[in-house]
PDB file of N, CA and C in Angstrom:
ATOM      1  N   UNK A   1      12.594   0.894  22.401  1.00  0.00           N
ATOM      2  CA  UNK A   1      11.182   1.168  22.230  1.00  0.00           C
ATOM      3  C   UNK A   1      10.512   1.268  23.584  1.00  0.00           C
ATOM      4  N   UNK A   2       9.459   1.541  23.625  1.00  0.00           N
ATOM      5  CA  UNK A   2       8.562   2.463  24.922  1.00  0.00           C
ATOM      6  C   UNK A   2       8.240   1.186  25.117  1.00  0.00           C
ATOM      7  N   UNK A   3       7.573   0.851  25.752  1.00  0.00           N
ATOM      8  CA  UNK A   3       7.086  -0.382  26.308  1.00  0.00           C
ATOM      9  C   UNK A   3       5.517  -0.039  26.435  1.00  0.00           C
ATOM     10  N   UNK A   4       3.905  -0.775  25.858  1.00  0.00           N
ATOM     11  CA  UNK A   4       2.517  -0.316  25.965  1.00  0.00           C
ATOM     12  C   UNK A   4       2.134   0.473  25.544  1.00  0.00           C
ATOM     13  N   UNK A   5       3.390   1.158  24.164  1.00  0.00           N
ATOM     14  CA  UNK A   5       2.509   2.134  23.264  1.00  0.00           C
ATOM     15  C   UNK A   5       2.306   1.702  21.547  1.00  0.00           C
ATOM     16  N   UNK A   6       2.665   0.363  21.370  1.00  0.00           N
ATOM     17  CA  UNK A   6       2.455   0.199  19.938  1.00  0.00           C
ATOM     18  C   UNK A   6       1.712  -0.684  20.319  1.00  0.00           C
ATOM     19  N   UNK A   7       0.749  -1.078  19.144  1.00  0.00           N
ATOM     20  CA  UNK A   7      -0.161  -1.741  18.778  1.00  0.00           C
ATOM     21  C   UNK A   7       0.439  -3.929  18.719  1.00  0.00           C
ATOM     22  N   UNK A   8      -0.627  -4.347  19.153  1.00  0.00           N
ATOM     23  CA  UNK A   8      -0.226  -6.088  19.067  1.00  0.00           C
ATOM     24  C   UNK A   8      -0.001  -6.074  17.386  1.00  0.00           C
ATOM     25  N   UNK A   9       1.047  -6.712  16.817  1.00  0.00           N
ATOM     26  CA  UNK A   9       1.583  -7.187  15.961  1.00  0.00           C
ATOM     27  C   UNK A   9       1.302  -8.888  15.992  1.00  0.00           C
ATOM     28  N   UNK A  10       0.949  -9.247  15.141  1.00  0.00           N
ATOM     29  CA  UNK A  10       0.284 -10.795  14.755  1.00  0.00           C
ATOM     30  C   UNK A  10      -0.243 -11.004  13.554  1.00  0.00           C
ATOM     31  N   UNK A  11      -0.462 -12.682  13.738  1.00  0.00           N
ATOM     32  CA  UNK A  11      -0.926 -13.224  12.231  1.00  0.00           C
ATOM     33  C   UNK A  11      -2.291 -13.113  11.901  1.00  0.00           C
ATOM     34  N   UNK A  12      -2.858 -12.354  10.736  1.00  0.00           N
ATOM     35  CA  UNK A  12      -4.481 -11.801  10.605  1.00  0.00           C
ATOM     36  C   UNK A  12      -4.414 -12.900   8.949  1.00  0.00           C
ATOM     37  N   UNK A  13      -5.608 -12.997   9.014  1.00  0.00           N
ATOM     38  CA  UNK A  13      -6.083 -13.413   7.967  1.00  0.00           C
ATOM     39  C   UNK A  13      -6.665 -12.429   6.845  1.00  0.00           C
ATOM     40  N   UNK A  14      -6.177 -11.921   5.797  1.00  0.00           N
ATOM     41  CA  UNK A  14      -7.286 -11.170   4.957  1.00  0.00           C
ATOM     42  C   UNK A  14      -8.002 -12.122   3.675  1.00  0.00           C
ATOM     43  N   UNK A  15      -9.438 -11.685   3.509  1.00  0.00           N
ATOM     44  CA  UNK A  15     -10.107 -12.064   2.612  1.00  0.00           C
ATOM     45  C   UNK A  15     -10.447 -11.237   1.750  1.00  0.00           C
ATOM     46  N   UNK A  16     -10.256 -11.850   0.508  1.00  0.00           N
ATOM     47  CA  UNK A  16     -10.615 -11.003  -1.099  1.00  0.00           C
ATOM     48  C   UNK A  16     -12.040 -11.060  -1.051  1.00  0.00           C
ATOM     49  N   UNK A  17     -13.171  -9.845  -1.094  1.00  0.00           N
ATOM     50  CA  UNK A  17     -14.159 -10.223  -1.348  1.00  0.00           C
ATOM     51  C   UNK A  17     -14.635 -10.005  -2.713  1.00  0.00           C
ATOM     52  N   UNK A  18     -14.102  -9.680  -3.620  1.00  0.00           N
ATOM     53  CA  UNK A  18     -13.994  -9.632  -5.074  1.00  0.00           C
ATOM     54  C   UNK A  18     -13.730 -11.316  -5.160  1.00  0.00           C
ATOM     55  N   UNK A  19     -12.427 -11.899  -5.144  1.00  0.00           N
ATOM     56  CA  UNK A  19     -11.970 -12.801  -5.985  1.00  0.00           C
ATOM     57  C   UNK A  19     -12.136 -13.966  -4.887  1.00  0.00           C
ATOM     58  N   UNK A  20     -12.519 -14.109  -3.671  1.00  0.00           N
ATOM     59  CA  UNK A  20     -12.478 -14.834  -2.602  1.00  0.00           C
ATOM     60  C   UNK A  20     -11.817 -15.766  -2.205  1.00  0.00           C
ATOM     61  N   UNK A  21     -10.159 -14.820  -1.820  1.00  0.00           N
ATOM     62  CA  UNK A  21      -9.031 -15.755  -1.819  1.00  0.00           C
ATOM     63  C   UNK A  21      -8.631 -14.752  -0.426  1.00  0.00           C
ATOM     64  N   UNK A  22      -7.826 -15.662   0.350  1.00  0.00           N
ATOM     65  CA  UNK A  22      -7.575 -15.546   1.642  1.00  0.00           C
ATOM     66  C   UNK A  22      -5.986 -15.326   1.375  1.00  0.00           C
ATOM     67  N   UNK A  23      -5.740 -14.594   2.359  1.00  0.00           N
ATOM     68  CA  UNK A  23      -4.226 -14.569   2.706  1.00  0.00           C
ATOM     69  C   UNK A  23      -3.667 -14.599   4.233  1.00  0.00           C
ATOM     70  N   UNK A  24      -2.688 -15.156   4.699  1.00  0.00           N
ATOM     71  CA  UNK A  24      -2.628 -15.422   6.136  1.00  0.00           C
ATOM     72  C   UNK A  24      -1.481 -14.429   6.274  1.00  0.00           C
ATOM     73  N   UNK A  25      -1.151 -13.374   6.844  1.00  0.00           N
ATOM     74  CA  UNK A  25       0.071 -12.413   6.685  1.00  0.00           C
ATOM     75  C   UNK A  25       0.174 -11.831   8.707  1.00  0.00           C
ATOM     76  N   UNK A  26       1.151 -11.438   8.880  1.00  0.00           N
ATOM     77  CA  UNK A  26       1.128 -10.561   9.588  1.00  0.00           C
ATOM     78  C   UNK A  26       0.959  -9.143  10.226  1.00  0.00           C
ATOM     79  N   UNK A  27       0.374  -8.628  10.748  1.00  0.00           N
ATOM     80  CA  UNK A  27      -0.113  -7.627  10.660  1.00  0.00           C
ATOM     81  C   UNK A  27      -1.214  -6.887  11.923  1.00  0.00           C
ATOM     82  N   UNK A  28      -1.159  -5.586  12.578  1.00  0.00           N
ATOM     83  CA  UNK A  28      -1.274  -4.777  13.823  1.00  0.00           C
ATOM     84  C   UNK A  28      -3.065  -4.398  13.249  1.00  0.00           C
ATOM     85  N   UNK A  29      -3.685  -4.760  12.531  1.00  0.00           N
ATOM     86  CA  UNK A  29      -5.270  -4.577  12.347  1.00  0.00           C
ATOM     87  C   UNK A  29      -5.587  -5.721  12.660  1.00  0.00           C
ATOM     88  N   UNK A  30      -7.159  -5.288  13.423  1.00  0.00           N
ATOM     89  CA  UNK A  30      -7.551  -6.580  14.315  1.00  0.00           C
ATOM     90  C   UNK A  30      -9.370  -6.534  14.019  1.00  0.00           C
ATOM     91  N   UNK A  31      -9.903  -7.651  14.534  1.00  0.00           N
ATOM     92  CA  UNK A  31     -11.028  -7.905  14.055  1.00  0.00           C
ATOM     93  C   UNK A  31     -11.911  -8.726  15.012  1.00  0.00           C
ATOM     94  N   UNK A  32     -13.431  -8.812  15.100  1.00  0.00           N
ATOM     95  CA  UNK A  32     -14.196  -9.564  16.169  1.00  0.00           C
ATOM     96  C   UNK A  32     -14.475 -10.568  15.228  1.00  0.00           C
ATOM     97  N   UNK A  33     -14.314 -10.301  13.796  1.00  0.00           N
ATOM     98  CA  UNK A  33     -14.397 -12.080  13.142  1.00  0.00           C
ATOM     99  C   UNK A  33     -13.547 -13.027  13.472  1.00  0.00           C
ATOM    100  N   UNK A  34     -13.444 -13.828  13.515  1.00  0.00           N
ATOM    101  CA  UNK A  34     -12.481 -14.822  13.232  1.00  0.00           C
ATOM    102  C   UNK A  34     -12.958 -15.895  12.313  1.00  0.00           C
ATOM    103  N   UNK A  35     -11.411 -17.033  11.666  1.00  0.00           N
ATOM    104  CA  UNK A  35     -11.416 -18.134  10.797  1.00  0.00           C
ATOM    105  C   UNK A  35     -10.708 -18.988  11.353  1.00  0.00           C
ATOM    106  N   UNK A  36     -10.889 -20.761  11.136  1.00  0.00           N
ATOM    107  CA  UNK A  36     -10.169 -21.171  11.064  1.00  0.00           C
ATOM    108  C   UNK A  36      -9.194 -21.825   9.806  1.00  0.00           C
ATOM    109  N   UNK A  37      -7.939 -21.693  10.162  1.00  0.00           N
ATOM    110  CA  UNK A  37      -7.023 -21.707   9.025  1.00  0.00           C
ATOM    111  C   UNK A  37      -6.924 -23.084   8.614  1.00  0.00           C
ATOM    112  N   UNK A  38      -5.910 -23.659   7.534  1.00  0.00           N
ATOM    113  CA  UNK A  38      -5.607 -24.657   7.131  1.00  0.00           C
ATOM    114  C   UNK A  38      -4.752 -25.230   8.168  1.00  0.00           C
ATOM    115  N   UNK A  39      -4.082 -24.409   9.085  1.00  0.00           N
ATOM    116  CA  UNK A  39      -2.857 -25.310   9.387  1.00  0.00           C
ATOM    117  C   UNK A  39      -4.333 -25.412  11.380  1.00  0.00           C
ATOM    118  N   UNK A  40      -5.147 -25.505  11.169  1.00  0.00           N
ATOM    119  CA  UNK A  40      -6.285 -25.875  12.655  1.00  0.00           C
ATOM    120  C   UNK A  40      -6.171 -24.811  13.627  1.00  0.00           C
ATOM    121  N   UNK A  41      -5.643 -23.315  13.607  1.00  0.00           N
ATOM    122  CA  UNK A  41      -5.558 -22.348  14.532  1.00  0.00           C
ATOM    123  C   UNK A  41      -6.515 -21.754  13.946  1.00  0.00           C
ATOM    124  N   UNK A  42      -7.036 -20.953  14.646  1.00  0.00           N
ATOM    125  CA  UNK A  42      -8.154 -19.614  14.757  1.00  0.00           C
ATOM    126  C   UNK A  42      -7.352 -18.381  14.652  1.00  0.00           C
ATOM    127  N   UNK A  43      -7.640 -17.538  13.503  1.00  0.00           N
ATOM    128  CA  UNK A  43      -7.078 -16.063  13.291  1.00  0.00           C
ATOM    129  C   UNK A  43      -8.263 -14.968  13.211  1.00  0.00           C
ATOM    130  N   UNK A  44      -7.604 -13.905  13.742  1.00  0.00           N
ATOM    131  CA  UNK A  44      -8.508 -12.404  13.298  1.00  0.00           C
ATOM    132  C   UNK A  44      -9.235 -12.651  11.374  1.00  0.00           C
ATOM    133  N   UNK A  45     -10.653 -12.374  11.109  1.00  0.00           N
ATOM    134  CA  UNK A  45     -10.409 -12.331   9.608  1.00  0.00           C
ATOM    135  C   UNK A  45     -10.857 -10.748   9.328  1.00  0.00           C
ATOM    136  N   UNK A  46      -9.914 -10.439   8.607  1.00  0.00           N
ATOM    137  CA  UNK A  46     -10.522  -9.065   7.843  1.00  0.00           C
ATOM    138  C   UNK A  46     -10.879  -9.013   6.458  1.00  0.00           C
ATOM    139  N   UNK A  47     -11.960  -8.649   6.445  1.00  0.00           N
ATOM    140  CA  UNK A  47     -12.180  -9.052   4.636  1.00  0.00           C
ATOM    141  C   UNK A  47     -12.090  -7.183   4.024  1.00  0.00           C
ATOM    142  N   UNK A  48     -11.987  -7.646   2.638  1.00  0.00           N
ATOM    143  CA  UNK A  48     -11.505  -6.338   2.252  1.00  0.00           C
ATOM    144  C   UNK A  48     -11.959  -6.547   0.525  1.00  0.00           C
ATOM    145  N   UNK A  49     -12.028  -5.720  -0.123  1.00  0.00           N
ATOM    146  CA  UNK A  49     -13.070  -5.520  -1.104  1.00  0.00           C
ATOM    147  C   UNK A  49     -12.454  -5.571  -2.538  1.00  0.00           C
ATOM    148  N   UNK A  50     -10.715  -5.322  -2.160  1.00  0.00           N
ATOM    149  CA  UNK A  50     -10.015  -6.065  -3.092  1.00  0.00           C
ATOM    150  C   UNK A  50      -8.551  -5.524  -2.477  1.00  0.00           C
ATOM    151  N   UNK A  51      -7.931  -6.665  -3.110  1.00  0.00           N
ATOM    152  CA  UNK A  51      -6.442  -6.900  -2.750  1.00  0.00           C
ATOM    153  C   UNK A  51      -5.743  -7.086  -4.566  1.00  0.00           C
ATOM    154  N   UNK A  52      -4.270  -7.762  -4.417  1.00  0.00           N
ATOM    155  CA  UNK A  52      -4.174  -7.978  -4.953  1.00  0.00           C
ATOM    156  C   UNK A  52      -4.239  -9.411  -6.232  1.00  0.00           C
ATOM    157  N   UNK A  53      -4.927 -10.025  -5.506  1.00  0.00           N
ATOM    158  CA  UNK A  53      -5.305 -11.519  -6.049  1.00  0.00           C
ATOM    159  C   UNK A  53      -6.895 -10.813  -7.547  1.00  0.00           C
ATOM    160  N   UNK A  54      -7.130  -9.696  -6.659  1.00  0.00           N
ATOM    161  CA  UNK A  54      -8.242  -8.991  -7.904  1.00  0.00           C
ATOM    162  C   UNK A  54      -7.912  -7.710  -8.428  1.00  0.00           C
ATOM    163  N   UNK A  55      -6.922  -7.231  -8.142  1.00  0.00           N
ATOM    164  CA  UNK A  55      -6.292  -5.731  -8.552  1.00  0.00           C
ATOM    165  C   UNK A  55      -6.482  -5.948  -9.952  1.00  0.00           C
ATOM    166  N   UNK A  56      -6.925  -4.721 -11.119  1.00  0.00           N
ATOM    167  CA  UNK A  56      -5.952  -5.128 -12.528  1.00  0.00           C
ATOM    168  C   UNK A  56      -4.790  -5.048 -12.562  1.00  0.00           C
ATOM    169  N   UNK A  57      -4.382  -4.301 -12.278  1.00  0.00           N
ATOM    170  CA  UNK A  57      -2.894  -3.695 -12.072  1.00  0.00           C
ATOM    171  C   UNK A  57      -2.584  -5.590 -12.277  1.00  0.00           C
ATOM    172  N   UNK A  58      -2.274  -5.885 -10.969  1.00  0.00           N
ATOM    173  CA  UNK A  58      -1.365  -6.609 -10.647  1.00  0.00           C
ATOM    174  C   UNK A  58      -2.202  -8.489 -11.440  1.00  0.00           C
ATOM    175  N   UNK A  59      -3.344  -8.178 -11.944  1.00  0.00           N
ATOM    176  CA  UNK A  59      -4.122  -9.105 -12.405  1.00  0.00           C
ATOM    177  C   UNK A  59      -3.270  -8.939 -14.041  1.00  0.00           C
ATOM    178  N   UNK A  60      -3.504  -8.183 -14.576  1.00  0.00           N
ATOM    179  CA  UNK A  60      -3.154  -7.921 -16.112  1.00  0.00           C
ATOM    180  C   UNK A  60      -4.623  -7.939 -16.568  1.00  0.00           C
ATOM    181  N   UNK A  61      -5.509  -7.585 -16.027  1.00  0.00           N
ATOM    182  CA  UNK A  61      -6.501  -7.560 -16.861  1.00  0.00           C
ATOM    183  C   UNK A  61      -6.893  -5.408 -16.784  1.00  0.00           C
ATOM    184  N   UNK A  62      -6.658  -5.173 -17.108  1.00  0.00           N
ATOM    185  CA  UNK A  62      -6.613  -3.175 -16.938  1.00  0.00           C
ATOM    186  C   UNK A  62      -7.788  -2.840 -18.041  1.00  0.00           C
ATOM    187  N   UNK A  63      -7.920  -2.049 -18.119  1.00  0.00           N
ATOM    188  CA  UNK A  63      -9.152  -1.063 -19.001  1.00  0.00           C
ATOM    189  C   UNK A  63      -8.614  -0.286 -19.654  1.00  0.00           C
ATOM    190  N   UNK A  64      -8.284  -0.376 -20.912  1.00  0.00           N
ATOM    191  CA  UNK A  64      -7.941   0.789 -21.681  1.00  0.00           C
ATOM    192  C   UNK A  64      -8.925   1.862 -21.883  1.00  0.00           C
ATOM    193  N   UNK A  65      -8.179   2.938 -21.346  1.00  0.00           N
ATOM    194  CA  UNK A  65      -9.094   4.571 -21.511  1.00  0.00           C
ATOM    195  C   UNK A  65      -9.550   4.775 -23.133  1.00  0.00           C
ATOM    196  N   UNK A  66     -10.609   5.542 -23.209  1.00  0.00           N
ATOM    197  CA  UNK A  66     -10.660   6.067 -24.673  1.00  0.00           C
ATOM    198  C   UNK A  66     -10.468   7.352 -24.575  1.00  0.00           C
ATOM    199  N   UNK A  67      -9.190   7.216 -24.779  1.00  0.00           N
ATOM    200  CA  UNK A  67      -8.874   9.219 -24.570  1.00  0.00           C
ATOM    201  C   UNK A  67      -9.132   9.889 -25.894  1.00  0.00           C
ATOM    202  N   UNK A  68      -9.366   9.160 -27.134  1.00  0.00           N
ATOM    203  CA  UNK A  68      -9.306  10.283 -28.187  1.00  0.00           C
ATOM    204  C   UNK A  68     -10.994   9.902 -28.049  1.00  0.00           C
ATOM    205  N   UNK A  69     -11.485   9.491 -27.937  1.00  0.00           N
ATOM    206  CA  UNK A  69     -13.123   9.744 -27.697  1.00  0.00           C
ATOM    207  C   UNK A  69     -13.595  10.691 -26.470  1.00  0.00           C
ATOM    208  N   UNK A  70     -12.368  10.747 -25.389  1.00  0.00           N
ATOM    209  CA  UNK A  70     -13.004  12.033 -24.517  1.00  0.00           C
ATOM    210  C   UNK A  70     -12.578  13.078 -25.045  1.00  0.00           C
ATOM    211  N   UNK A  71     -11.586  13.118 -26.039  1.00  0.00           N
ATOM    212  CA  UNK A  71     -10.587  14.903 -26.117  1.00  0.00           C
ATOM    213  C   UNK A  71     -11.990  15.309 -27.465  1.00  0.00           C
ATOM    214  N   UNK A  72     -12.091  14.297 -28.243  1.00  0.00           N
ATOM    215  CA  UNK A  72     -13.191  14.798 -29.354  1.00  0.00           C
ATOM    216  C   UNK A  72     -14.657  15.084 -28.452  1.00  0.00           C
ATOM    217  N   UNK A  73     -14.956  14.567 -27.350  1.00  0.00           N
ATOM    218  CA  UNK A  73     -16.067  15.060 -26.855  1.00  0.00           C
ATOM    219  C   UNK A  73     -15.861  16.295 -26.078  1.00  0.00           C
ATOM    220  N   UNK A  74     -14.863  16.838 -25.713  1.00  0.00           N
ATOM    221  CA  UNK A  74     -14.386  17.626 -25.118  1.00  0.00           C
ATOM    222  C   UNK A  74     -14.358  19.180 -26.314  1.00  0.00           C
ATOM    223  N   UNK A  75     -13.950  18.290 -27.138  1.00  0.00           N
ATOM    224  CA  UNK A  75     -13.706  19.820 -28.101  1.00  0.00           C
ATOM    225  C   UNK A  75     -15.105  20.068 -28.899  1.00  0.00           C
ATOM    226  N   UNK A  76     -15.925  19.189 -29.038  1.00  0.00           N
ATOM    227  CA  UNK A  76     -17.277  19.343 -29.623  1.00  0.00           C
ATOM    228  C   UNK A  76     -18.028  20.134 -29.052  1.00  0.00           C
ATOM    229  N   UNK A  77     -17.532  20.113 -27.223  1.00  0.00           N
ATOM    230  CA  UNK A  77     -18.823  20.229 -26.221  1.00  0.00           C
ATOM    231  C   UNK A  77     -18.387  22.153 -26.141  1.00  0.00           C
ATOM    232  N   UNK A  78     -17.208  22.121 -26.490  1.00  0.00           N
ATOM    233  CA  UNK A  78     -16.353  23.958 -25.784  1.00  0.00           C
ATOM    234  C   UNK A  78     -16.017  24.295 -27.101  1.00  0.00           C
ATOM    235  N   UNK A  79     -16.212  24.083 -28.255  1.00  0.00           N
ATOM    236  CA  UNK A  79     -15.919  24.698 -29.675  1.00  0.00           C
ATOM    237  C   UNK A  79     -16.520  26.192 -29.930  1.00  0.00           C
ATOM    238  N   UNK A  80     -17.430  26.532 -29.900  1.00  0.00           N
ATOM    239  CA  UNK A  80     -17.422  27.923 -29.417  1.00  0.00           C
ATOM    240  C   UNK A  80     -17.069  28.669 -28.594  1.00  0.00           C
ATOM    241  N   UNK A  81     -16.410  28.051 -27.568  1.00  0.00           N
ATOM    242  CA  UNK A  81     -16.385  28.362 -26.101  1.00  0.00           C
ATOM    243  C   UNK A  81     -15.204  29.722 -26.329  1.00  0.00           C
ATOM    244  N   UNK A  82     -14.740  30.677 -25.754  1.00  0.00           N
ATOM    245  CA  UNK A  82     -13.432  32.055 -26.207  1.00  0.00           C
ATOM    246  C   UNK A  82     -13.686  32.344 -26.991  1.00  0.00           C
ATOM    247  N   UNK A  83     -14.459  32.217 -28.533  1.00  0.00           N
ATOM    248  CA  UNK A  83     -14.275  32.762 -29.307  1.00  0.00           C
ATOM    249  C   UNK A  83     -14.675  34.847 -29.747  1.00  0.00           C
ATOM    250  N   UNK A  84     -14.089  34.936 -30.380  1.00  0.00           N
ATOM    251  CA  UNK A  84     -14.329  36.556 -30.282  1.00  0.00           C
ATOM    252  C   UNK A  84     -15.840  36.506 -30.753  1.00  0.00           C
ATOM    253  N   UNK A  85     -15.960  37.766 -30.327  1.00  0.00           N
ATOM    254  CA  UNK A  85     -17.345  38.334 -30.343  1.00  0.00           C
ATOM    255  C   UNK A  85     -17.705  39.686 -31.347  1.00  0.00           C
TER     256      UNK A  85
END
C-alpha cells in the first residue's frame, strides 16, 4: 500500500437517532463531535437517523403494502383510458 493516501481508520462511535442506541465500531468517517464511552475514552460521535437497532427490516416490525387497494385504484382511475373511439 502507498503510504498518506488512505484515510485514518479508527474506533467512531455511531448514534441511533430514531431508537437512541449507540454503537462503538470501527471505521474511516470522522466527526468534530465527540463522546465519552463506557470503557472512560473519548471517541468521534456520528449520529445517524437510523441504523439497524431501528431498521424494520432488521427490527421485524415492516409495513405491509396494500397492493390490491393500489391496483383497484389504479384501474378505477385509467378504466376508460385506450378505449376505442
Amino acid at each position: 500500500m502507498k503510504s498518506d493516501i488512505h484515510p485514518k481508520y479508527g474506533p467512531v462511535v455511531f448514534r441511533d437517532l430514531a431508537s437512541d442506541t449507540s454503537f462503538l465500531t470501527n471505521s474511516t468517517a470522522t466527526s468534530a463531535k465527540t463522546i465519552e464511552w463506557e470503557d472512560g475514552n473519548t471517541y468521534p460521535l456520528i449520529e445517524v437517523e437510523i441504523s439497524s437497532a431501528s431498521h424494520p427490516f432488521y427490527t421485524g416490525k415492516q409495513r405491509i403494502m396494500d397492493s390490491a387497494g393500489r391496483v383497484e385504484r389504479f384501474n378505477a382511475r385509467f378504466k376508460g383510458f385506450g378505449g376505442k373511439k
